[in-house]
C-alpha atoms as a PDB file:
ATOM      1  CA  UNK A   1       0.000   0.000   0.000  1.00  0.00           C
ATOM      2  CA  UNK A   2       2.215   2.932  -1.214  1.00  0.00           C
ATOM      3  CA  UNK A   3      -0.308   5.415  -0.244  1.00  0.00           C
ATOM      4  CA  UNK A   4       0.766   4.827   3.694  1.00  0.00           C
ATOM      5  CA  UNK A   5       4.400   5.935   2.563  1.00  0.00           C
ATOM      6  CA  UNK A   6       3.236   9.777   1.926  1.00  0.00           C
ATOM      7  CA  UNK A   7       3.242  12.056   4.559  1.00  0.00           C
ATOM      8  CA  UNK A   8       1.105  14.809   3.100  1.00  0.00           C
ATOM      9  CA  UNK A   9      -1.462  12.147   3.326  1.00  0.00           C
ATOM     10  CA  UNK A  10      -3.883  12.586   6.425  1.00  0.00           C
ATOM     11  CA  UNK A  11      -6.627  10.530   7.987  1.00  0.00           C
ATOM     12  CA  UNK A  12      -9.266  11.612   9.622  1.00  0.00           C
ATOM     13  CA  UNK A  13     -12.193  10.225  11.647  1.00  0.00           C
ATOM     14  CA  UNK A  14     -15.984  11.771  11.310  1.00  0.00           C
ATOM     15  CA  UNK A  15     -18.240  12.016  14.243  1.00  0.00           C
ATOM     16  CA  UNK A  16     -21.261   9.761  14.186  1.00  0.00           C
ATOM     17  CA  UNK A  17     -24.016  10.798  11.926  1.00  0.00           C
ATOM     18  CA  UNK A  18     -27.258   8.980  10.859  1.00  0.00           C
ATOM     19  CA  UNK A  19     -26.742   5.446   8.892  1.00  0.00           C
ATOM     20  CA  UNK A  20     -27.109   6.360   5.179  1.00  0.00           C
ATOM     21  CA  UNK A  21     -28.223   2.183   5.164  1.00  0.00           C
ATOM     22  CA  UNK A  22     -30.064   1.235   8.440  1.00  0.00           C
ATOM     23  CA  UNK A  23     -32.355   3.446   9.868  1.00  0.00           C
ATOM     24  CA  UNK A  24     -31.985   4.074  13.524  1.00  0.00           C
ATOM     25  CA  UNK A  25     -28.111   2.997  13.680  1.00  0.00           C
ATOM     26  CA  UNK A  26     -25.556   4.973  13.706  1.00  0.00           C
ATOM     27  CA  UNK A  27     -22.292   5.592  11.185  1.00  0.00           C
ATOM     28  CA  UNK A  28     -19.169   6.674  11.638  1.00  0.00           C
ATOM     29  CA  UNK A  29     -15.748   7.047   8.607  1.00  0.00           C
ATOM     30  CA  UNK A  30     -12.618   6.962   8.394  1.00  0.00           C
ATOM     31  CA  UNK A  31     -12.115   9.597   4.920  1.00  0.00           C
ATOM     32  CA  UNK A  32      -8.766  11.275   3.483  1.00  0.00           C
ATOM     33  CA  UNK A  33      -9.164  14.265   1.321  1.00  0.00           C
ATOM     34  CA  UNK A  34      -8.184  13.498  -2.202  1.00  0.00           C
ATOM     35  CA  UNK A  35      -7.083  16.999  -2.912  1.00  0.00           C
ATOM     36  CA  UNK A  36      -3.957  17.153  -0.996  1.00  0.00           C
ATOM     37  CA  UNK A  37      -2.668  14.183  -3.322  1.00  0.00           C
ATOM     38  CA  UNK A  38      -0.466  14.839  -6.303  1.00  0.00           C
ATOM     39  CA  UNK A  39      -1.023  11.311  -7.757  1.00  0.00           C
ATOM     40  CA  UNK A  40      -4.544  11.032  -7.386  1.00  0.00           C
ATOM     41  CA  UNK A  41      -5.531   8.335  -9.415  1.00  0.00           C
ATOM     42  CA  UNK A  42      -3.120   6.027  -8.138  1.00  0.00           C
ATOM     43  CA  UNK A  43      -4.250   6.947  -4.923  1.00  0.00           C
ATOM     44  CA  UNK A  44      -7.665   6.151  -5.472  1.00  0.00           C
ATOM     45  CA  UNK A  45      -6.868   2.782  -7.117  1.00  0.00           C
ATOM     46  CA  UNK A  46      -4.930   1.729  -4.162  1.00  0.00           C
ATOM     47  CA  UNK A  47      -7.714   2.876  -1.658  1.00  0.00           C
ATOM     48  CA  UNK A  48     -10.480   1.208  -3.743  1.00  0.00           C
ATOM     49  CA  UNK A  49      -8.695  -2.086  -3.583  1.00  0.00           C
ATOM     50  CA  UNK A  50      -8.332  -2.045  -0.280  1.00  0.00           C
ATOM     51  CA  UNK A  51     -12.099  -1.326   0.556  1.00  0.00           C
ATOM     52  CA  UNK A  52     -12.392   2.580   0.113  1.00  0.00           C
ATOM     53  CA  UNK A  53     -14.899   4.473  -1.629  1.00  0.00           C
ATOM     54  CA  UNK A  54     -15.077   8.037  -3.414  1.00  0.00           C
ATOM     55  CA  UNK A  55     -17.564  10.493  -2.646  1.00  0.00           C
ATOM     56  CA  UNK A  56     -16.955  13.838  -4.226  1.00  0.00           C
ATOM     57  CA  UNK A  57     -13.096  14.631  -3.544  1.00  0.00           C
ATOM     58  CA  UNK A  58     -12.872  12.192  -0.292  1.00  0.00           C
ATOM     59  CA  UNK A  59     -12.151   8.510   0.094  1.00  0.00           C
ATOM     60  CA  UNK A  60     -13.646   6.604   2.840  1.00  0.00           C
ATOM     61  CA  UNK A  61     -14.436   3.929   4.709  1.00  0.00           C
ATOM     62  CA  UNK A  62     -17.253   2.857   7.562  1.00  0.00           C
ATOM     63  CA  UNK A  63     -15.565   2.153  11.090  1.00  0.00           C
ATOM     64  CA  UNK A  64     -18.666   1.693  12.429  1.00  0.00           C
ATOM     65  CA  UNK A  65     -18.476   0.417  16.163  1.00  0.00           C
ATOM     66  CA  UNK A  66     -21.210  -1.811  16.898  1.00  0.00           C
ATOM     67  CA  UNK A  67     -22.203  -2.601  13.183  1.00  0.00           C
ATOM     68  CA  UNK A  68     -19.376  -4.461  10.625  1.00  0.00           C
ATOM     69  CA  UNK A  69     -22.530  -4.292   7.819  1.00  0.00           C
ATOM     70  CA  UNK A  70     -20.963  -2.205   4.707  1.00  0.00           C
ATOM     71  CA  UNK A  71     -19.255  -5.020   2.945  1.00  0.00           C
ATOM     72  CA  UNK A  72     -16.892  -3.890   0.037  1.00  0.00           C
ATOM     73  CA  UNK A  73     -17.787  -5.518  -3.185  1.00  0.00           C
ATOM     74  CA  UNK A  74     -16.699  -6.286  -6.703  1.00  0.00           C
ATOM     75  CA  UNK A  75     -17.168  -8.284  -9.967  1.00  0.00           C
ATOM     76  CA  UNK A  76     -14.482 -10.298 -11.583  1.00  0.00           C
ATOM     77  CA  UNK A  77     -15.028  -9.574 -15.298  1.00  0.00           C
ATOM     78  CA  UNK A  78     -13.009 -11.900 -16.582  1.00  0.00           C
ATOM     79  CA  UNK A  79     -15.242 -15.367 -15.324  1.00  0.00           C
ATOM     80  CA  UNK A  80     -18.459 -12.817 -15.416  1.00  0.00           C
ATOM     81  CA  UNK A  81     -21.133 -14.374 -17.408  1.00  0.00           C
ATOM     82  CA  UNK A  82     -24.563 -13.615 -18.035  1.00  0.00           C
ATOM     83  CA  UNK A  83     -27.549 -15.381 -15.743  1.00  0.00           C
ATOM     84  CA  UNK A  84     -30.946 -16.380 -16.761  1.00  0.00           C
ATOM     85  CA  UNK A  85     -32.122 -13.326 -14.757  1.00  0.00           C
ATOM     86  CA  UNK A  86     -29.582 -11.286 -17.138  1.00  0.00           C
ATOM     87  CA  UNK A  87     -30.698 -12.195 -19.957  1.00  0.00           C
ATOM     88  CA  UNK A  88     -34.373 -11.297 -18.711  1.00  0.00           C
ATOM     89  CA  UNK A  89     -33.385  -7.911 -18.296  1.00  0.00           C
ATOM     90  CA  UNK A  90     -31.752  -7.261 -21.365  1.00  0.00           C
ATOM     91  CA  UNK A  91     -34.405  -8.579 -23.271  1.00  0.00           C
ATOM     92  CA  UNK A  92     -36.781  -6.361 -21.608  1.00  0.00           C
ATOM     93  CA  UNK A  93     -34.376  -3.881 -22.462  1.00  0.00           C
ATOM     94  CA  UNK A  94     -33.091  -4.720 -25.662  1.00  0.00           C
ATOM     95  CA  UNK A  95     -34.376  -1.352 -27.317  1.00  0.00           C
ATOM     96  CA  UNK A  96     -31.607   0.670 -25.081  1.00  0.00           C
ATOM     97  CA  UNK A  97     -28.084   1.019 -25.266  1.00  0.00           C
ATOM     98  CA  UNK A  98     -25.433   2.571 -23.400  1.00  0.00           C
ATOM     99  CA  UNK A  99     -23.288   4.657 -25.111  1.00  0.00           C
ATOM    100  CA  UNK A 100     -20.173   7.280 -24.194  1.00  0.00           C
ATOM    101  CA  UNK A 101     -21.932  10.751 -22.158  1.00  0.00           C
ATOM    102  CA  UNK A 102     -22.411  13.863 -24.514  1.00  0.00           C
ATOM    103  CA  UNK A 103     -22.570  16.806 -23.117  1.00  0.00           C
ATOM    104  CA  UNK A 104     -26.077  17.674 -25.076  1.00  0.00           C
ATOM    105  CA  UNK A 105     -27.449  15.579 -22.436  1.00  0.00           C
ATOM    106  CA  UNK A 106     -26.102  17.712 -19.370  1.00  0.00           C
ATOM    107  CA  UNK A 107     -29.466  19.558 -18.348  1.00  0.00           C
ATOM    108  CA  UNK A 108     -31.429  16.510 -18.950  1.00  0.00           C
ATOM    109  CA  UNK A 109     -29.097  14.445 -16.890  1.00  0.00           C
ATOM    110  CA  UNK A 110     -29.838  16.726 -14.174  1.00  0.00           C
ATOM    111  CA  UNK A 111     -33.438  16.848 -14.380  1.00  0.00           C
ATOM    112  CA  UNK A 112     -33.131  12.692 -14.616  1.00  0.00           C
ATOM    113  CA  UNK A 113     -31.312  13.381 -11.349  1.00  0.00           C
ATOM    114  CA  UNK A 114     -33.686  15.437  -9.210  1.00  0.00           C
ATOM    115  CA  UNK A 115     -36.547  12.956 -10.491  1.00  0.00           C
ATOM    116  CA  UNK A 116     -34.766   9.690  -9.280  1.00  0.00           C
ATOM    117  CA  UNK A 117     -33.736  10.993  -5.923  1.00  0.00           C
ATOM    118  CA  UNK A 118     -37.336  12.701  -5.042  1.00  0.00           C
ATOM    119  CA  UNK A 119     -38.576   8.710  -6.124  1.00  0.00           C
ATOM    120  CA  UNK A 120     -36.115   6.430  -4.660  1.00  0.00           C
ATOM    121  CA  UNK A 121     -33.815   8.886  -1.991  1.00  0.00           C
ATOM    122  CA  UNK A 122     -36.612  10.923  -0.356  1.00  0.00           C
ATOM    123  CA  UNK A 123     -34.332  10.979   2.669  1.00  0.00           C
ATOM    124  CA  UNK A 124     -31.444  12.164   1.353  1.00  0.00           C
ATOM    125  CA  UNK A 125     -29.820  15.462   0.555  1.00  0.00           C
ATOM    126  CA  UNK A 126     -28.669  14.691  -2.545  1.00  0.00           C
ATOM    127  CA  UNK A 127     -31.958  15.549  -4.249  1.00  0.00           C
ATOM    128  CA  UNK A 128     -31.718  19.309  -2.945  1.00  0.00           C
ATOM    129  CA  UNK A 129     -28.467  19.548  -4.831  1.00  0.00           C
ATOM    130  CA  UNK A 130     -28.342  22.724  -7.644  1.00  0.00           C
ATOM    131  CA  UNK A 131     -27.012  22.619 -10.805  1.00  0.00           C
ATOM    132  CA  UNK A 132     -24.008  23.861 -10.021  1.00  0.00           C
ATOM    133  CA  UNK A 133     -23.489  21.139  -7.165  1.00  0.00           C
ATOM    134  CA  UNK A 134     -24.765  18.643  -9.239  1.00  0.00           C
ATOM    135  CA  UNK A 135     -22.157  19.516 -12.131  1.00  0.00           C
ATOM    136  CA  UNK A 136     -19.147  19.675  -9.513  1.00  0.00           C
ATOM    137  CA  UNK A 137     -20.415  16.226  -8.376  1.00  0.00           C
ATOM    138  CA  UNK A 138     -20.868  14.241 -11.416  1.00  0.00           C
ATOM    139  CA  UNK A 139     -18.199  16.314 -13.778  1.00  0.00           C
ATOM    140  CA  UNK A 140     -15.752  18.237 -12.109  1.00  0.00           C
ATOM    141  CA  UNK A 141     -12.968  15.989 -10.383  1.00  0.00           C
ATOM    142  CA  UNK A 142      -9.366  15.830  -9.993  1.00  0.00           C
ATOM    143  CA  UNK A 143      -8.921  12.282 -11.205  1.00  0.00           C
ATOM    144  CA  UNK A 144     -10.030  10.217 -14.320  1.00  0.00           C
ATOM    145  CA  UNK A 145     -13.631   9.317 -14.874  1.00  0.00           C
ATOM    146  CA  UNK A 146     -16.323   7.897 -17.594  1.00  0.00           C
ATOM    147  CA  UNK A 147     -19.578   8.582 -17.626  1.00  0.00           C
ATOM    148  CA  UNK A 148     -22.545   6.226 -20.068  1.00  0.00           C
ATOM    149  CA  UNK A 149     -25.809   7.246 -20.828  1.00  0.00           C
ATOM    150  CA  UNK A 150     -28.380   4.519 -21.364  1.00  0.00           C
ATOM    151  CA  UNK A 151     -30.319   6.005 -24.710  1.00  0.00           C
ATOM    152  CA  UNK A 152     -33.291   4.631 -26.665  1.00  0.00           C
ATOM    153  CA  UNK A 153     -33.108   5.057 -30.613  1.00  0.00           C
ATOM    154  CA  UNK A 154     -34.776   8.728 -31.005  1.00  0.00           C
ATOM    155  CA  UNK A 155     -31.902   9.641 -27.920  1.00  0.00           C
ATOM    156  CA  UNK A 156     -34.453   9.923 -24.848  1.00  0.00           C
ATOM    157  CA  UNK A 157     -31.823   9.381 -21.753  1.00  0.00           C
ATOM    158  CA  UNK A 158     -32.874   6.359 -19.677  1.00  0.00           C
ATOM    159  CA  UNK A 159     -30.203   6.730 -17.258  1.00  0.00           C
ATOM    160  CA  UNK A 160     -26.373   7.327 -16.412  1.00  0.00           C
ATOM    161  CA  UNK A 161     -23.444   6.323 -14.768  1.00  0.00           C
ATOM    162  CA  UNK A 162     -20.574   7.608 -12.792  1.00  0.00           C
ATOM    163  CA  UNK A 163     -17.421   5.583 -13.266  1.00  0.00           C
ATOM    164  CA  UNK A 164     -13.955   6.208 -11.452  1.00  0.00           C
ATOM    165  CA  UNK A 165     -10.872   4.799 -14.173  1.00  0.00           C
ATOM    166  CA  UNK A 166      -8.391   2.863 -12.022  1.00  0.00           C
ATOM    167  CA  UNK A 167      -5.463   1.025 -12.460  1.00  0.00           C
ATOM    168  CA  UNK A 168      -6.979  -2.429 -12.213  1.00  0.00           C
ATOM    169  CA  UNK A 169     -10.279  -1.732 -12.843  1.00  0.00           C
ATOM    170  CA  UNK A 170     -13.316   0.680 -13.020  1.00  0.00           C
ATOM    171  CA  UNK A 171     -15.468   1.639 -10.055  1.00  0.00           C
ATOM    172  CA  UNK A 172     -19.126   2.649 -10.381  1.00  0.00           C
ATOM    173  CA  UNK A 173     -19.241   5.757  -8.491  1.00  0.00           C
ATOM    174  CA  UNK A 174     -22.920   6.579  -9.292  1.00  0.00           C
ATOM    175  CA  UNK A 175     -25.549   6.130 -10.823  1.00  0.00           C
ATOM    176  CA  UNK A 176     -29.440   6.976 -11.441  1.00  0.00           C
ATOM    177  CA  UNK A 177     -32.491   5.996 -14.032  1.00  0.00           C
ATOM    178  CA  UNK A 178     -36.327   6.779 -14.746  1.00  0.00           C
ATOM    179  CA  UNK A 179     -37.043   5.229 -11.286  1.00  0.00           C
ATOM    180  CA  UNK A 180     -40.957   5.735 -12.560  1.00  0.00           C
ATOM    181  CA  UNK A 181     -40.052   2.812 -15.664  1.00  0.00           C
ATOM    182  CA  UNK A 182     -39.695  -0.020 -12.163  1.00  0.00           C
ATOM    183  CA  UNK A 183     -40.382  -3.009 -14.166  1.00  0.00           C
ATOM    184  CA  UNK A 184     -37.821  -2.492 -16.700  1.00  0.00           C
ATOM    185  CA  UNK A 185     -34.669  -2.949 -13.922  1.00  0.00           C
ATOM    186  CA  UNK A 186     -33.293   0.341 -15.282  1.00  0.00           C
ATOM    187  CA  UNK A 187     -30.683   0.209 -12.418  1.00  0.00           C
ATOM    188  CA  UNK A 188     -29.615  -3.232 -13.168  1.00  0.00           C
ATOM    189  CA  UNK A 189     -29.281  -2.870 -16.706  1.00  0.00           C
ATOM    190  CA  UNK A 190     -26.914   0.074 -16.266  1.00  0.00           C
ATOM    191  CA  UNK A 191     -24.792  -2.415 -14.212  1.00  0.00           C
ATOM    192  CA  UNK A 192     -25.138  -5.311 -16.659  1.00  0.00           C
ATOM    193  CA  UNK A 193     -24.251  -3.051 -20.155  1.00  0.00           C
ATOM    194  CA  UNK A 194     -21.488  -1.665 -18.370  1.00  0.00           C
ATOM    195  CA  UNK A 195     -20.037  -5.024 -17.705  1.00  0.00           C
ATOM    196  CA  UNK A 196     -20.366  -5.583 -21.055  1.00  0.00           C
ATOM    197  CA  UNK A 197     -18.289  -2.899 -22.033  1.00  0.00           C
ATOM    198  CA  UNK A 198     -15.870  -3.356 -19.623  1.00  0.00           C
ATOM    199  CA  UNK A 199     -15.466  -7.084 -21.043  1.00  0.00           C
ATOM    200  CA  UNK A 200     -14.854  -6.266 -24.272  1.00  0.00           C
ATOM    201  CA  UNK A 201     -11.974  -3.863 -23.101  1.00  0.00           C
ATOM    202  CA  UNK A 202     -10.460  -6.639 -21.158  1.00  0.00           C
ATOM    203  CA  UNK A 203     -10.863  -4.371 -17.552  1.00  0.00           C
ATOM    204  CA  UNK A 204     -10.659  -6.762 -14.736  1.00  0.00           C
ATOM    205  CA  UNK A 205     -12.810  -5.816 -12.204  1.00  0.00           C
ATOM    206  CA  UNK A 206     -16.183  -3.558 -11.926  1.00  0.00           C
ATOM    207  CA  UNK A 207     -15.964  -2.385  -8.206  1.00  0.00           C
ATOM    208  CA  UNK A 208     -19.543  -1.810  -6.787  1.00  0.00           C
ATOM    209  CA  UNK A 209     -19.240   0.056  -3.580  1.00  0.00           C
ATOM    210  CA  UNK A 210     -20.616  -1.676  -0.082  1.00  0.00           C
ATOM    211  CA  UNK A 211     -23.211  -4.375  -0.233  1.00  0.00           C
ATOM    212  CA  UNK A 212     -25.104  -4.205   2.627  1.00  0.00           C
ATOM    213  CA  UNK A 213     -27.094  -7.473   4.171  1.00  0.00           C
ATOM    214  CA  UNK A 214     -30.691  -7.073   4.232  1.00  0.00           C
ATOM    215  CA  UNK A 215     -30.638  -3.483   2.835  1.00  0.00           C
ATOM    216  CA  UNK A 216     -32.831  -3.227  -0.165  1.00  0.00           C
ATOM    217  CA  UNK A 217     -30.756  -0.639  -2.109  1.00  0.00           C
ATOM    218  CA  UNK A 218     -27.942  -2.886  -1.627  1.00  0.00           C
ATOM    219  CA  UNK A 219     -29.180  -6.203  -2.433  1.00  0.00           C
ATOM    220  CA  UNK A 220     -28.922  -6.216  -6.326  1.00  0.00           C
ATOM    221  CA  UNK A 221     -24.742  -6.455  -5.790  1.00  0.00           C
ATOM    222  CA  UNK A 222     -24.822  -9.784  -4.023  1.00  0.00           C
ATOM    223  CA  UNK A 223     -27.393 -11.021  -7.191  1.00  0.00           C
ATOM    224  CA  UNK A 224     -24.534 -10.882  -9.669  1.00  0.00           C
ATOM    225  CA  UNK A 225     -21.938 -13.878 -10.440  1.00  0.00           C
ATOM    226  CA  UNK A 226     -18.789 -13.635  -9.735  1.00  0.00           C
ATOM    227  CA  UNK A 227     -19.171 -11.285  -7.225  1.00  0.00           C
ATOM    228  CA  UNK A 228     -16.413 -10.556  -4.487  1.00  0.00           C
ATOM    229  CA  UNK A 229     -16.561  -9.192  -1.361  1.00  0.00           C
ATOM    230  CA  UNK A 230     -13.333  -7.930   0.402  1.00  0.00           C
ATOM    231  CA  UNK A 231     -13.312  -9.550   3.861  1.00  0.00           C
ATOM    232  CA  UNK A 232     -10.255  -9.498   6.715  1.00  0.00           C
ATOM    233  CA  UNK A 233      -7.870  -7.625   4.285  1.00  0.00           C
ATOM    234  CA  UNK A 234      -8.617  -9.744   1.015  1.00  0.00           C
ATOM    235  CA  UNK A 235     -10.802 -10.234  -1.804  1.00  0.00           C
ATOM    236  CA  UNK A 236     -13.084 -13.400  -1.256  1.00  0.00           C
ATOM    237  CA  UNK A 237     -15.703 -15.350  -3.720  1.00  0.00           C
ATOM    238  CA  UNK A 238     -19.083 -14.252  -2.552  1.00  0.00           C
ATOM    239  CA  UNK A 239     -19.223 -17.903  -0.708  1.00  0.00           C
END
């Protein structure tokens, strides 16, 4: 972990705030702030493999005390291959594709954005985010990202996806759809054409983010094969 070796490098602990997962519980994080790093995609690579996450220009990860819940998770792309349940989905989906972002799509991206979180994140603040926040959040950063839009063929957006560019893989930062289109498993489809892409560039691994037992926001991760879940220090088969 060459990351440990530099000394500009500082880690901090949050107070304990509201679970973003279980209500009622508790969460606390250890985070570093990406913006004191002059090698920040390394940085992020190395973090990410070793159970981190990105949200905006911080890293983190949950040192809960009482709760060990937010389970690290990835897909090997490499032995990835496509379940009955899949298939389903693309064939209920077969008239969309996901395709490299243009920016012609920038307002409605936003708009997309606002509607998902008032349907699926009434909670949270992210819905209350402006324009301007939402652009610094999902375009402006320091390190190297992709972003897919999931079109239909007269270009109505469907959905889009965040994705950080590492060094041994890609990690889906975020993510949101037409959460009013439920039956089409928008969210998972995103997921599922994205591994496709990623296969055909020979990337190794999609990292998901934390799975979270019995959450169900989270339980769509554990649903894919060849999942991995990063457990004591290394990356484990899902059983």
């Amino acid at each position: 972990m060459d990351f440990l070796k530099d000394k500009k490098l500082i880690f901090r602990r949050t107070l304990n705030f509201n679970c973003s997962y279980k209500s009622g519980r508790k969460e606390k994080r250890l985070y570093i702030n990406l913006l004191n790093s002059d090698k920040t995609n390394s940085l992020i690579s190395d973090l990410t493999k070793n159970g981190f996450r990105r949200s905006f220009d911080h890293m983190y990860i949950p040192i809960c005390e009482a709760c060990n819940l937010c389970i690290p998770s990835r897909i090997n792309l490499e032995k990835f291959k496509l379940s009955k349940s899949n298939k389903r989905n693309m064939k209920i989906n077969q008239d969309l594709e996901l395709i490299p972002a243009s920016k012609s799509f920038n307002n409605e991206r936003y708009k997309l954005f606002k509607e998902y979180c008032s349907k699926r994140h009434a909670e949270s603040k992210m819905g209350d985010m402006s324009l301007r926040e939402f652009n610094s959040f999902f375009y402006d950063h320091k390190n190297k990202t992709e972003i897919f839009d999931l079109i239909d063929s007269s270009k109505k957006l469907y959905g889009s996806i965040l994705l950080d560019v590492l060094n041994n893989g890609y990690s889906a930062v975020y993510s949101f759809f037409n959460a009013n289109l439920y039956k089409r498993g928008l969210g998972k489809n995103l997921i599922i054409q994205t591994i496709l892409k990623l296969k055909n560039k020979n990337i190794s691994h999609l990292y998901l983010g934390y799975w979270v037992k019995d959450s169900d926001k989270m339980n769509y991760k554990i649903l894919f094969n060849n999942i991995e879940l990063f457990k004591n220090g290394e990356w484990v088969k899902k059983y």
